[in-house]
Every structure is written in C-alpha cells, then in structure tokens.
N, C-alpha and C. Protein backbone atom coordinates (compact mmCIF):
# COMPACT_ATOMS: atom_id res chain seq x y z
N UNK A 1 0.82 -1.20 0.00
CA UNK A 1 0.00 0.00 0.00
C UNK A 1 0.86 1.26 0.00
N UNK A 2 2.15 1.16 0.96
CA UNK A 2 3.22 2.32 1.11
C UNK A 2 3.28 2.71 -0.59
N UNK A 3 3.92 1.92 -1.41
CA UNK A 3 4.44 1.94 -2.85
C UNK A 3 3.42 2.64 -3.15
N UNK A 4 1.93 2.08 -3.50
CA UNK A 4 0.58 3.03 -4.16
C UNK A 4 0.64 4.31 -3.75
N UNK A 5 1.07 4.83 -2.99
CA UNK A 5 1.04 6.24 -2.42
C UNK A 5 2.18 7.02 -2.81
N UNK A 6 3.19 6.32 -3.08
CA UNK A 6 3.74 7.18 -3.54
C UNK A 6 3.92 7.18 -4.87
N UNK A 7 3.57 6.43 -5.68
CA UNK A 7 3.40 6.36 -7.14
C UNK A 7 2.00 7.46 -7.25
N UNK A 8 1.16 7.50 -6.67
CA UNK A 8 0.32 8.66 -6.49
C UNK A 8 0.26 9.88 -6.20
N UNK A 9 1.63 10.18 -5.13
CA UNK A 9 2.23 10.95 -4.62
C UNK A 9 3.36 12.05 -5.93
N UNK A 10 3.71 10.66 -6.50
CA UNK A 10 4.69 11.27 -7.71
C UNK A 10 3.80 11.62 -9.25
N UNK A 11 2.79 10.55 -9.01
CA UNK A 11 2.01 11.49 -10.11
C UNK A 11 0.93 12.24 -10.21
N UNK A 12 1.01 13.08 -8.80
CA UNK A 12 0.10 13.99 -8.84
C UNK A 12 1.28 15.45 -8.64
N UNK A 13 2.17 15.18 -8.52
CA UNK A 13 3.79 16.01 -8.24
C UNK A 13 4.16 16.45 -9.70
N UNK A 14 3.85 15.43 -10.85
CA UNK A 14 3.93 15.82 -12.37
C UNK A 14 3.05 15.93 -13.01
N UNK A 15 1.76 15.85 -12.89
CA UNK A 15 0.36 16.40 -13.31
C UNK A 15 0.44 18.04 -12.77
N UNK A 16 0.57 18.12 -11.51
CA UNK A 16 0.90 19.32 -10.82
C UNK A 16 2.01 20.32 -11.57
N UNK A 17 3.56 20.02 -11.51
CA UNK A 17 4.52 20.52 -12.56
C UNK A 17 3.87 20.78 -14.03
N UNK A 18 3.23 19.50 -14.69
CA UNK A 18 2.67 20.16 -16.08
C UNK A 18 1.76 21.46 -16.25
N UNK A 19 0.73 21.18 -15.49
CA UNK A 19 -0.40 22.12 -14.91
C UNK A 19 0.00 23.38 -14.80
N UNK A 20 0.98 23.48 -14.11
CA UNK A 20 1.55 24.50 -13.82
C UNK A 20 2.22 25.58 -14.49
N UNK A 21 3.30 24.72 -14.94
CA UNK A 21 4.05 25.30 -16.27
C UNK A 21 3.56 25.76 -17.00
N UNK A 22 2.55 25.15 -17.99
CA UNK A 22 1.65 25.76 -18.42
C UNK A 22 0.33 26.86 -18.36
N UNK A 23 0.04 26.75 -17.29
CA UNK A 23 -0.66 27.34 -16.76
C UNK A 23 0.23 29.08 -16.63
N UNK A 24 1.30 29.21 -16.22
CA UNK A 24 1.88 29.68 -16.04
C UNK A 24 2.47 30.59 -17.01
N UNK A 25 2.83 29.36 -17.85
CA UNK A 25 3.04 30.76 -19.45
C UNK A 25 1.68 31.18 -20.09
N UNK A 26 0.78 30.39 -19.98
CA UNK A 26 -0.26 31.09 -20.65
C UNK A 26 -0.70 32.48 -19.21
N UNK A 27 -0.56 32.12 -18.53
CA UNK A 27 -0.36 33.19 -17.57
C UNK A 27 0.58 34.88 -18.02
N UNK A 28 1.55 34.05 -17.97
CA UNK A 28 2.30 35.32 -18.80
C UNK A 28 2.00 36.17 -20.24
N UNK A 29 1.62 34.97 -20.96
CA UNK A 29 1.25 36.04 -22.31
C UNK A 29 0.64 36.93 -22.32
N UNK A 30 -0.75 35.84 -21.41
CA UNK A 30 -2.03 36.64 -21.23
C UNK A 30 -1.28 38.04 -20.06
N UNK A 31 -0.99 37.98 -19.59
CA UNK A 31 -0.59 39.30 -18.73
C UNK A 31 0.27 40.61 -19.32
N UNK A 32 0.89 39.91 -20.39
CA UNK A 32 1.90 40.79 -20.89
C UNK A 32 0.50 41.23 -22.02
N UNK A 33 -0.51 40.49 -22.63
CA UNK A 33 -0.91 41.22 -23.51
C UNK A 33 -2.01 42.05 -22.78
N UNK A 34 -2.33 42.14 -21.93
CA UNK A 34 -3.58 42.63 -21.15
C UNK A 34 -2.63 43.96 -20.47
N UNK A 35 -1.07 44.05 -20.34
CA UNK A 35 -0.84 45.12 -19.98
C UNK A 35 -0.84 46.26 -21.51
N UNK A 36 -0.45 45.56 -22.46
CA UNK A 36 -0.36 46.33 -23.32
C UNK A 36 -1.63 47.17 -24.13
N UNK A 37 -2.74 45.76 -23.70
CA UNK A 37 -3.85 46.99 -23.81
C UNK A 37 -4.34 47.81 -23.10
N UNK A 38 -4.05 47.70 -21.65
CA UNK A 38 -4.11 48.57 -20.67
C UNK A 38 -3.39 50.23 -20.84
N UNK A 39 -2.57 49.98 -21.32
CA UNK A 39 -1.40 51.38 -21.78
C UNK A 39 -0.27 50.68 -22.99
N UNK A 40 -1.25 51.52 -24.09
CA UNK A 40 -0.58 50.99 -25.32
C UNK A 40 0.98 51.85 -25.58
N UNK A 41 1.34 52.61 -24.63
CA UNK A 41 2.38 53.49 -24.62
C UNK A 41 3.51 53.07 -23.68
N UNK A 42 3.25 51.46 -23.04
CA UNK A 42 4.22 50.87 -22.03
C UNK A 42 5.36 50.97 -22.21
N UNK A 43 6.11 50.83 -21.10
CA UNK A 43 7.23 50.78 -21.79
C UNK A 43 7.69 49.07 -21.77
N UNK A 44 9.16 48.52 -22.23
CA UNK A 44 9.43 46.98 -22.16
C UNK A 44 9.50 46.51 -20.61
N UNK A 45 9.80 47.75 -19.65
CA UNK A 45 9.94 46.74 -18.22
C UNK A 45 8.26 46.89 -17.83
N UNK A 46 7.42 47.72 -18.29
CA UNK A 46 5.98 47.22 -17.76
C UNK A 46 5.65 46.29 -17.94
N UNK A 47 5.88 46.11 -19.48
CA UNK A 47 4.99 44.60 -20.08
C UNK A 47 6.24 43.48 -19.70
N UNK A 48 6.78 43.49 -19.42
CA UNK A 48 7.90 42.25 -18.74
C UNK A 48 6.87 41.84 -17.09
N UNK A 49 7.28 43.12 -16.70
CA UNK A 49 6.61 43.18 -15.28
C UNK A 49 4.67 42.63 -15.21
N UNK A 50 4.34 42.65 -16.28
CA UNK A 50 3.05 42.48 -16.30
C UNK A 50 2.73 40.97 -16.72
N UNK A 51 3.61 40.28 -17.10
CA UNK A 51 3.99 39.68 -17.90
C UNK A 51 4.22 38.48 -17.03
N UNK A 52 5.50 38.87 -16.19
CA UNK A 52 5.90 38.49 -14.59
C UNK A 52 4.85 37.92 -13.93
N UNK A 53 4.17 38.78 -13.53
CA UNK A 53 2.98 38.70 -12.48
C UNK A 53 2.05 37.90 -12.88
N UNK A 54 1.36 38.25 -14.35
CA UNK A 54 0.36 37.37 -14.64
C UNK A 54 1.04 35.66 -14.73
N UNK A 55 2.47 35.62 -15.42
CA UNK A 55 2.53 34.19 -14.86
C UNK A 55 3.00 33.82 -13.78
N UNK A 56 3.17 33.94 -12.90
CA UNK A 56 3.00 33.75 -11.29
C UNK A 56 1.61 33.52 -11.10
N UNK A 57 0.95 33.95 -11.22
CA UNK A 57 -1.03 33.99 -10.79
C UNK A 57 -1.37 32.96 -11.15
N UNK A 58 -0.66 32.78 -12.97
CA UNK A 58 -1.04 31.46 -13.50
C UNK A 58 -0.55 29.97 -12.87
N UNK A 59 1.08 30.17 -12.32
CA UNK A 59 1.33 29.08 -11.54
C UNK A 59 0.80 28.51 -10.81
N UNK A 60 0.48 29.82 -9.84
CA UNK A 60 -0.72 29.71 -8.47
C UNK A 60 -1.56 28.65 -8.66
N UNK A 61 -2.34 29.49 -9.31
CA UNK A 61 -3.92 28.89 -9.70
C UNK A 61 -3.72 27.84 -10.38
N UNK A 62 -2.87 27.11 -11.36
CA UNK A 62 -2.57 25.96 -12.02
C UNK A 62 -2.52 25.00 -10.94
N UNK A 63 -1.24 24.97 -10.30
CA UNK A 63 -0.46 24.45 -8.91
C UNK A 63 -1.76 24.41 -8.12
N UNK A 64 -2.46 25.53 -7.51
CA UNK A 64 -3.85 24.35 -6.65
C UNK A 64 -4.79 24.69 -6.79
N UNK A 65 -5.46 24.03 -8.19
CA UNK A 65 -6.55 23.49 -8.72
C UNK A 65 -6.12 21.89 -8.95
N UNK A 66 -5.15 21.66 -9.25
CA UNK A 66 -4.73 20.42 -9.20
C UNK A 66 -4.85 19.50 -7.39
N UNK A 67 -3.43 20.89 -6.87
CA UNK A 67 -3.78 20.17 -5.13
C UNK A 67 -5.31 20.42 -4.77
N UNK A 68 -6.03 21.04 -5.09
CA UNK A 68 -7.45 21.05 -4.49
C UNK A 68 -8.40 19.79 -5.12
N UNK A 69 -7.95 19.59 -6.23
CA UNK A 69 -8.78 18.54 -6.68
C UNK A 69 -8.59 16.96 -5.77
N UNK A 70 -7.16 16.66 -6.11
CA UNK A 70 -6.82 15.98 -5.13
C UNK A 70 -6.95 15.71 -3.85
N UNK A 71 -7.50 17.21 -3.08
CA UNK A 71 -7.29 17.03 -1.46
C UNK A 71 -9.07 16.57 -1.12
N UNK A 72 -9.58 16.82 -2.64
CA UNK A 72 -11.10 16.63 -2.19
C UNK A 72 -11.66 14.92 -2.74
N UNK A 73 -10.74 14.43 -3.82
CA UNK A 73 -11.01 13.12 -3.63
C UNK A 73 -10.01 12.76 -2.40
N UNK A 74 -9.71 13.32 -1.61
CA UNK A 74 -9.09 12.43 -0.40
C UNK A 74 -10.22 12.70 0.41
N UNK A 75 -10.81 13.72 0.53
CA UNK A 75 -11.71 14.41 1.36
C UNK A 75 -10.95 15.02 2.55
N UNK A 76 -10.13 15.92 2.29
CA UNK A 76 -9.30 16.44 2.92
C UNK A 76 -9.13 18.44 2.55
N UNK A 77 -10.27 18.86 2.23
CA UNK A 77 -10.62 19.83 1.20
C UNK A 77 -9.85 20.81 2.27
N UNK A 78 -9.96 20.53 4.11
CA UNK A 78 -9.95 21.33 5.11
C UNK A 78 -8.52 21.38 5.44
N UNK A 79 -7.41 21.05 4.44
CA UNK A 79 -6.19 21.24 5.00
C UNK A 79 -5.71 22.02 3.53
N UNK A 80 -6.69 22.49 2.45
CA UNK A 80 -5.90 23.60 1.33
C UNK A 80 -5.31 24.54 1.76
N UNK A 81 -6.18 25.58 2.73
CA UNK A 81 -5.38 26.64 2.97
C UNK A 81 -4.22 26.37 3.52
N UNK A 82 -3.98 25.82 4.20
CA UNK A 82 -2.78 25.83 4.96
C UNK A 82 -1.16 25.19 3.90
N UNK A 83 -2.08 23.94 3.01
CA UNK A 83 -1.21 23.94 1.81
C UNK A 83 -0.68 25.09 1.00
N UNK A 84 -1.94 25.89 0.76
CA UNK A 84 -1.88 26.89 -0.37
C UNK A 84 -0.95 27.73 0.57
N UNK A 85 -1.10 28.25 1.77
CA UNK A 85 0.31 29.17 2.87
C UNK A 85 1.64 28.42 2.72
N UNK A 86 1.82 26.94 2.30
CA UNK A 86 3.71 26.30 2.52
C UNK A 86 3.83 26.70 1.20
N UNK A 87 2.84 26.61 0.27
CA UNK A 87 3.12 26.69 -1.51
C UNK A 87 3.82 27.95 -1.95
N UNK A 88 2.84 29.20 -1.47
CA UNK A 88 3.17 30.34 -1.29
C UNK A 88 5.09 30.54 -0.77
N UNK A 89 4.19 30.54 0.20
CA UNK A 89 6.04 30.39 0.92
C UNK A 89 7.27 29.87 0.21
N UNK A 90 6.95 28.61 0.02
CA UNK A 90 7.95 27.91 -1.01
C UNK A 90 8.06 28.81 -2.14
N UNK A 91 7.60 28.93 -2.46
CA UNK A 91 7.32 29.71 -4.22
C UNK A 91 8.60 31.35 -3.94
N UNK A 92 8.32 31.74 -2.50
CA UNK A 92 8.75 33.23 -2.26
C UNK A 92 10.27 32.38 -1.95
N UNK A 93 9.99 31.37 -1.36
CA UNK A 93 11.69 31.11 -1.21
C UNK A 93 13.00 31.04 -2.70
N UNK A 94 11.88 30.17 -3.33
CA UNK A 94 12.38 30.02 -4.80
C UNK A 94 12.56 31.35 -5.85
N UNK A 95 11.63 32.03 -5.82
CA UNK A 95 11.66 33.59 -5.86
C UNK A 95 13.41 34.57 -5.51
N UNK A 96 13.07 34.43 -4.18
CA UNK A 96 14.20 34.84 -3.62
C UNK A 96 16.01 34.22 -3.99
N UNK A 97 15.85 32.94 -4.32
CA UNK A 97 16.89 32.58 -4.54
C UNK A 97 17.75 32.52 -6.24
N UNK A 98 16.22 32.50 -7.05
CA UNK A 98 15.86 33.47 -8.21
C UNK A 98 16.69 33.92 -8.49
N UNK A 99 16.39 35.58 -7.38
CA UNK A 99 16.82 36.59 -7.72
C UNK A 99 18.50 36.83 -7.27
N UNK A 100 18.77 36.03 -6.02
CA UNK A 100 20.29 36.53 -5.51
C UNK A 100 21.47 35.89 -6.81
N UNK A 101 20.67 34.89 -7.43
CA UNK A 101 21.91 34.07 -8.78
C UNK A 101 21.37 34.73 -9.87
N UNK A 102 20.72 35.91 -10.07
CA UNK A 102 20.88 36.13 -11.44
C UNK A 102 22.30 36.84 -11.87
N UNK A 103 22.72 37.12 -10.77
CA UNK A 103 24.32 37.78 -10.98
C UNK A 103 25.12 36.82 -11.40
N UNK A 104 24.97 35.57 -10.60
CA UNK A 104 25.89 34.23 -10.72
C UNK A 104 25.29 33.93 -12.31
N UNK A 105 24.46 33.88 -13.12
CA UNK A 105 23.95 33.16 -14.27
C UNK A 105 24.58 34.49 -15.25
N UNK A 106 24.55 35.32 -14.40
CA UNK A 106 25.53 36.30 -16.09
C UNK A 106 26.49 36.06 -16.43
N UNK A 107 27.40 35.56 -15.32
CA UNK A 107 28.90 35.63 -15.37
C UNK A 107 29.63 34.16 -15.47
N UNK A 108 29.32 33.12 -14.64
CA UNK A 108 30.10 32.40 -14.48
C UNK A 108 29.17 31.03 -14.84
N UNK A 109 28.06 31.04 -15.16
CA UNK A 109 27.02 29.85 -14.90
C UNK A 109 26.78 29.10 -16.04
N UNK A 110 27.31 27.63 -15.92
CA UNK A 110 27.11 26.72 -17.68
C UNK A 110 25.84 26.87 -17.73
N UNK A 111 25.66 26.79 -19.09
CA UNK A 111 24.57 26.60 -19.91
C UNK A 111 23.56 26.10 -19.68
N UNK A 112 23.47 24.93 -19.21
CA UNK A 112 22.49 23.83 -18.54
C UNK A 112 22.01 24.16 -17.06
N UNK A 113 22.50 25.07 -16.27
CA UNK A 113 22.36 25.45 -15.06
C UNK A 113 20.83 26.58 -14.91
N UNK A 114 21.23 27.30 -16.10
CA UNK A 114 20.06 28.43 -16.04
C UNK A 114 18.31 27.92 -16.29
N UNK A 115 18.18 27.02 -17.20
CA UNK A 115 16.86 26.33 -16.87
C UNK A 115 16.38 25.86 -15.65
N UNK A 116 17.53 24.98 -14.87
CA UNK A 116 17.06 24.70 -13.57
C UNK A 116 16.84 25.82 -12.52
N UNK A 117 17.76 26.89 -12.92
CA UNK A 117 17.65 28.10 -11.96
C UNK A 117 16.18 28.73 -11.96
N UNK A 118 16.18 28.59 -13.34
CA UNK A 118 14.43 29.94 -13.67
C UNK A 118 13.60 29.39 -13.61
N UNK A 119 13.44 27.37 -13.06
CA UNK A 119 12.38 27.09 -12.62
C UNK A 119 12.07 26.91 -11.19
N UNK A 120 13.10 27.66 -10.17
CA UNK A 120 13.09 27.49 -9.01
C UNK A 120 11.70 27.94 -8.41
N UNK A 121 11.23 28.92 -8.50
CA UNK A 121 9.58 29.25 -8.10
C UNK A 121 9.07 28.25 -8.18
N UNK A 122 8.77 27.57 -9.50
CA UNK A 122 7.94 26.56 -9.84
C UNK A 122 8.60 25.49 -8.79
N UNK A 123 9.22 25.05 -8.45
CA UNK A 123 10.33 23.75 -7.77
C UNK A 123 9.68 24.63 -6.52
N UNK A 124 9.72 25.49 -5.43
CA UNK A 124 9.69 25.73 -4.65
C UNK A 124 7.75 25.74 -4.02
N UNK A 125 6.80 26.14 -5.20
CA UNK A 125 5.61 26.15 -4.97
C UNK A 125 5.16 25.09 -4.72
N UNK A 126 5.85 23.44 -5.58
CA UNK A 126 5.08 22.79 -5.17
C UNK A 126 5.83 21.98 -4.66
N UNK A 127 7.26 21.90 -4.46
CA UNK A 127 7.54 21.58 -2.43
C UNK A 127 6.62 21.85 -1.46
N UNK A 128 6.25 23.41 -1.73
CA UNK A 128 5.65 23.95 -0.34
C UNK A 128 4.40 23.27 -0.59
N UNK A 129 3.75 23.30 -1.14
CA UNK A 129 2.35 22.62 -1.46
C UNK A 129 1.91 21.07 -1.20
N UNK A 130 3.00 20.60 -1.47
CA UNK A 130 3.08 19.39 -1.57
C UNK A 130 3.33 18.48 0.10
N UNK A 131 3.97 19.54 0.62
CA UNK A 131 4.80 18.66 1.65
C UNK A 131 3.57 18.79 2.79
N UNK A 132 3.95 17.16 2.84
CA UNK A 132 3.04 16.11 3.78
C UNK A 132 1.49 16.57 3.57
N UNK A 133 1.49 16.54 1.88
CA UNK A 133 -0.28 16.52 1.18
C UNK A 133 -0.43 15.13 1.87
N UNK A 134 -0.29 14.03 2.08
CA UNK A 134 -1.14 12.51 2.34
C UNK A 134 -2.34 12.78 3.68
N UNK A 135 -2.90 12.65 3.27
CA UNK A 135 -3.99 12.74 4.53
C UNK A 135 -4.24 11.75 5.63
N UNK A 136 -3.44 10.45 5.56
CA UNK A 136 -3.18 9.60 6.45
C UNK A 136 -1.74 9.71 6.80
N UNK A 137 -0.80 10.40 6.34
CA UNK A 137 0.12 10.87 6.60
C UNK A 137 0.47 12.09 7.49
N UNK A 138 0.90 11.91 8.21
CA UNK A 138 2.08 13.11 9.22
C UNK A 138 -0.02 13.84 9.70
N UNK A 139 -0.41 13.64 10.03
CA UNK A 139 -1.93 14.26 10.89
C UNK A 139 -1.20 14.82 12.18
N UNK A 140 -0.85 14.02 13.19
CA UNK A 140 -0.55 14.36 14.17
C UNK A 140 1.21 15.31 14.37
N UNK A 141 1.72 14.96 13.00
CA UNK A 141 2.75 15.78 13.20
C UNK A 141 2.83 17.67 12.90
C-alpha cells in the first residue's frame, strides 16, 4: 500500500509541474498582452513586469486546482489553505533565490544550469504545497 502512495504521490507532483508550467506561461502572455492593452504606450519593463505577475497567478492557480482537486477526492478539502500558505512560501523562497543568482547566471554559470535556476519558483511552490499533502500521513505531526 506504502508503494501506491507514492506512485500517487509522484504522479500527482507531475500532473501538478505540467499544470503548472503551463498554466503559467499562458499566464504570462495573457498578462503581458492585457498590460499592453491597458497602456498601449508601455514601456518593455511594464509589459515584462506584467507579464511576470500574470505568470505567477497562472502558476498559483494551475499548482492548486490540481492540489485542491486531489485534497477533495481524499476528502481532505480542510487542509488547502494551509497547503496553499507552505506553496506560497515555497514559491517566495524560490523567488528569492531566483533573484540573488541572477548575478551568478551572467557571469560564471554553464549553460544547462540556467533552466534549472528559472524554474526554481515553480520547484519551490510545489515543495511547499506538496509537503506532507497525504492525509493519512504526518496528521498528528
């Protein structure tokens, strides 16, 4: 039964990642084009910045509609928020660490390093989200 759970565990972890990702750039387009009709006179760091934000929102909301679906065939609907607060968190950690290596990715950083870097938000949202989702799992911890 241990094994079923976590084969469940891992593919609701990459349903979640797909979801997301996607969710996420269509997040962005849509944000970058909704700033530009907002003020057709933007400049490139608005619509970057708009751009930014809307895919973040999209992560969000990708990332848990998935954990919410899940927590309600567990019937566990009453532990989202508190998911959706580690997701968050995670997400700001990944965020944060983001931002202190974009210096390190100008200068000194192979090639192959910078994809894993610029998906750290995404890597960090659904750590936070994720950790100890099992509902017969960690209760009392």
């Amino acid at each position: 039964m241990a094994k079923l759970i976590n084969v469940e565990v891992i593919l609701l972890a990459f349903e979640e990642t797909l979801i997301g990702a996607v969710t996420g750039v269509l997040g962005g387009v849509v944000g970058g084009l909704l700033g530009s009709v907002v003020d057709a006179g933007q400049s490139l760091y608005e619509s970057v910045l708009f751009a930014v934000l809307g895919g973040a929102l999209g992560l969000i909301l990708g990332i848990a509609r998935v954990g919410y679906k899940y927590l309600k065939e567990n019937n566990c609907t009453e532990r989202f928020q508190g998911q959706l607060v580690l997701g968050l968190a995670g997400m700001a950690v990944g965020a944060a660490v983001l931002y202190c290596s974009l210096s390190w990715l100008d200068t000194t950083a192979p090639a192959y390093v910078a994809p894993v870097v610029l998906s750290l938000p995404l890597l960090g949202l659904l750590m936070g989200f994720n950790h100890r989702i099992g509902c017969n799992r960690g209760e009392g911890a």
